[in-house]
Protein backbone atom coordinates (compact mmCIF):
# COMPACT_ATOMS: atom_id res chain seq x y z
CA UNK A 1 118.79 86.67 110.62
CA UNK A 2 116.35 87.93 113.16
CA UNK A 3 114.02 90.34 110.89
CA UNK A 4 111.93 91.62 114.31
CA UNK A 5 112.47 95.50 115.53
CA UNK A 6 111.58 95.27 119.29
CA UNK A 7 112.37 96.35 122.51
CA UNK A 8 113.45 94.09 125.70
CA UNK A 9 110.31 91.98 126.30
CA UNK A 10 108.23 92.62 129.66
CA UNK A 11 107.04 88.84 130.63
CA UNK A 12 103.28 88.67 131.63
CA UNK A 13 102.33 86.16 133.60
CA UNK A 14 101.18 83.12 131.47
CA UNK A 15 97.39 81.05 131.93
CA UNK A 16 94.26 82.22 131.77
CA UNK A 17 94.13 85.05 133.90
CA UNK A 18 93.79 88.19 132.02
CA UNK A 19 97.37 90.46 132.77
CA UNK A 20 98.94 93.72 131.57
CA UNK A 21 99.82 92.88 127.96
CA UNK A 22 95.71 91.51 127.41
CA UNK A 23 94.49 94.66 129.04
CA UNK A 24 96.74 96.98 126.47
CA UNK A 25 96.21 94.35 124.03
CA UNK A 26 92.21 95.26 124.63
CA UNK A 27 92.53 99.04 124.67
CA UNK A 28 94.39 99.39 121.76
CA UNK A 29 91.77 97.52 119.47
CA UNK A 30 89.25 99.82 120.98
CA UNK A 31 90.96 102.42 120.55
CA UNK A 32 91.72 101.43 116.49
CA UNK A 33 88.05 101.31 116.08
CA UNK A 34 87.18 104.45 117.58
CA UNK A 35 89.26 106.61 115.68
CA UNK A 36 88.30 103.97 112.37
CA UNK A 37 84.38 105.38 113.72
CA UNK A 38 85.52 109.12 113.96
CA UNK A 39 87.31 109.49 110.86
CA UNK A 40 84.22 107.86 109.05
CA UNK A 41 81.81 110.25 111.13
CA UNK A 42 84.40 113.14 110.20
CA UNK A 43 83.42 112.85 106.29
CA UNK A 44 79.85 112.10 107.12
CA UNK A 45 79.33 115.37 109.62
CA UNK A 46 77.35 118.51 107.85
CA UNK A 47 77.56 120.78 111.23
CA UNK A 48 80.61 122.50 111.00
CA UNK A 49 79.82 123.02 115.09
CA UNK A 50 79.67 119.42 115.61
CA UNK A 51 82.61 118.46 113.00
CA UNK A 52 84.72 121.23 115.16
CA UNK A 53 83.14 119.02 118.43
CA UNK A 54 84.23 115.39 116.63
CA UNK A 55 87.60 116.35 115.24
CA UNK A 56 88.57 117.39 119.07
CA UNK A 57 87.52 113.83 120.09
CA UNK A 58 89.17 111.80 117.11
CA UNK A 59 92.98 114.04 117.59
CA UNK A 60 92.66 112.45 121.01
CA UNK A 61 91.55 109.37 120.44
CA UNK A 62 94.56 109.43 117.85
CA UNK A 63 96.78 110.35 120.61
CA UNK A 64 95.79 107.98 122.65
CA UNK A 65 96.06 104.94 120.57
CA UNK A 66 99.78 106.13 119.46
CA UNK A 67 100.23 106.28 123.35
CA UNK A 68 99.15 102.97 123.75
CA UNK A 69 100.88 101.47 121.08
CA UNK A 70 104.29 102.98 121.88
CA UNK A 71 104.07 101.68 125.57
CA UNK A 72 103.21 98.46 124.25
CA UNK A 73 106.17 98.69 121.69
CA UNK A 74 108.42 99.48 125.00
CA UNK A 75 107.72 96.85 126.61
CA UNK A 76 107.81 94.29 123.67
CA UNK A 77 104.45 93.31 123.30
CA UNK A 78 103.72 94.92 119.76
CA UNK A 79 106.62 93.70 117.29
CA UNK A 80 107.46 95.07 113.86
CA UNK A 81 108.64 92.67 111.08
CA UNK A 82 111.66 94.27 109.09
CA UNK A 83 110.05 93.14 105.51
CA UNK A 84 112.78 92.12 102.83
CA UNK A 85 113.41 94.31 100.02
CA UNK A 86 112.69 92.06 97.85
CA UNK A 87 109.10 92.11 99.48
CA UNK A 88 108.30 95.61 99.27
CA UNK A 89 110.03 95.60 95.20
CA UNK A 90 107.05 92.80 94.58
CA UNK A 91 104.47 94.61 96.57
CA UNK A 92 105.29 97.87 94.43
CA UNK A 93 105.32 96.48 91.14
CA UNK A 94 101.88 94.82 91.75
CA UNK A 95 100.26 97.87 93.50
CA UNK A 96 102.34 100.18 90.41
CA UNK A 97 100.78 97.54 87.75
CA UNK A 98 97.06 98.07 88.95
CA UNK A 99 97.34 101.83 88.79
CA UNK A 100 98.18 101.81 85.59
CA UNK A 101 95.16 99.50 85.04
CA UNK A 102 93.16 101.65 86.78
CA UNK A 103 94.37 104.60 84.27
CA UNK A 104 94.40 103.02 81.39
């Protein structure tokens, strides 16, 4: 059973040259760690002129990166792995258990 959700793939051309998929590949981690940057500088701000100034930038820096990452999903260069119920029931319980450590 094939547990990927993609689109068709777009083939890249393969070697060492840098192509398409390496260039999205690039902008989307700079993109994750801008908005990771903003949303730290967001808390951090005490201007309320400046936070109005930063939360402009990090919405479209946010935009952006979902741009980039649903052209890349498109063309079938970002897969998502369909995870097993059985996955997400263990994953739960754990995360469930140390809550209730947490509050105990």
């Amino acid at each position: 059973m094939n547990n990927n959700i993609s689109n068709p793939k777009t083939e890249v051309p393969k070697g060492t040259s840098i192509n398409d998929k390496d260039y999205m590949n690039s902008l989307l981690s700079c993109l994750k760690e801008m908005v990771k940057n903003y949303s730290v500088v967001l808390t951090e701000v005490s201007n309320e002129n400046l936070y109005n100034e930063y939360k402009i930038m990090f919405d479209e820096y946010t935009n952006l990166q979902r741009e980039v990452y649903e052209l890349m999903f498109k063309k079938g260069w970002y897969t998502i792995e369909k995870v097993e119920q059985q996955k997400l029931d263990a994953k739960y319980q754990t995360l469930n258990q140390e809550f209730m450590d947490l509050n105990a």
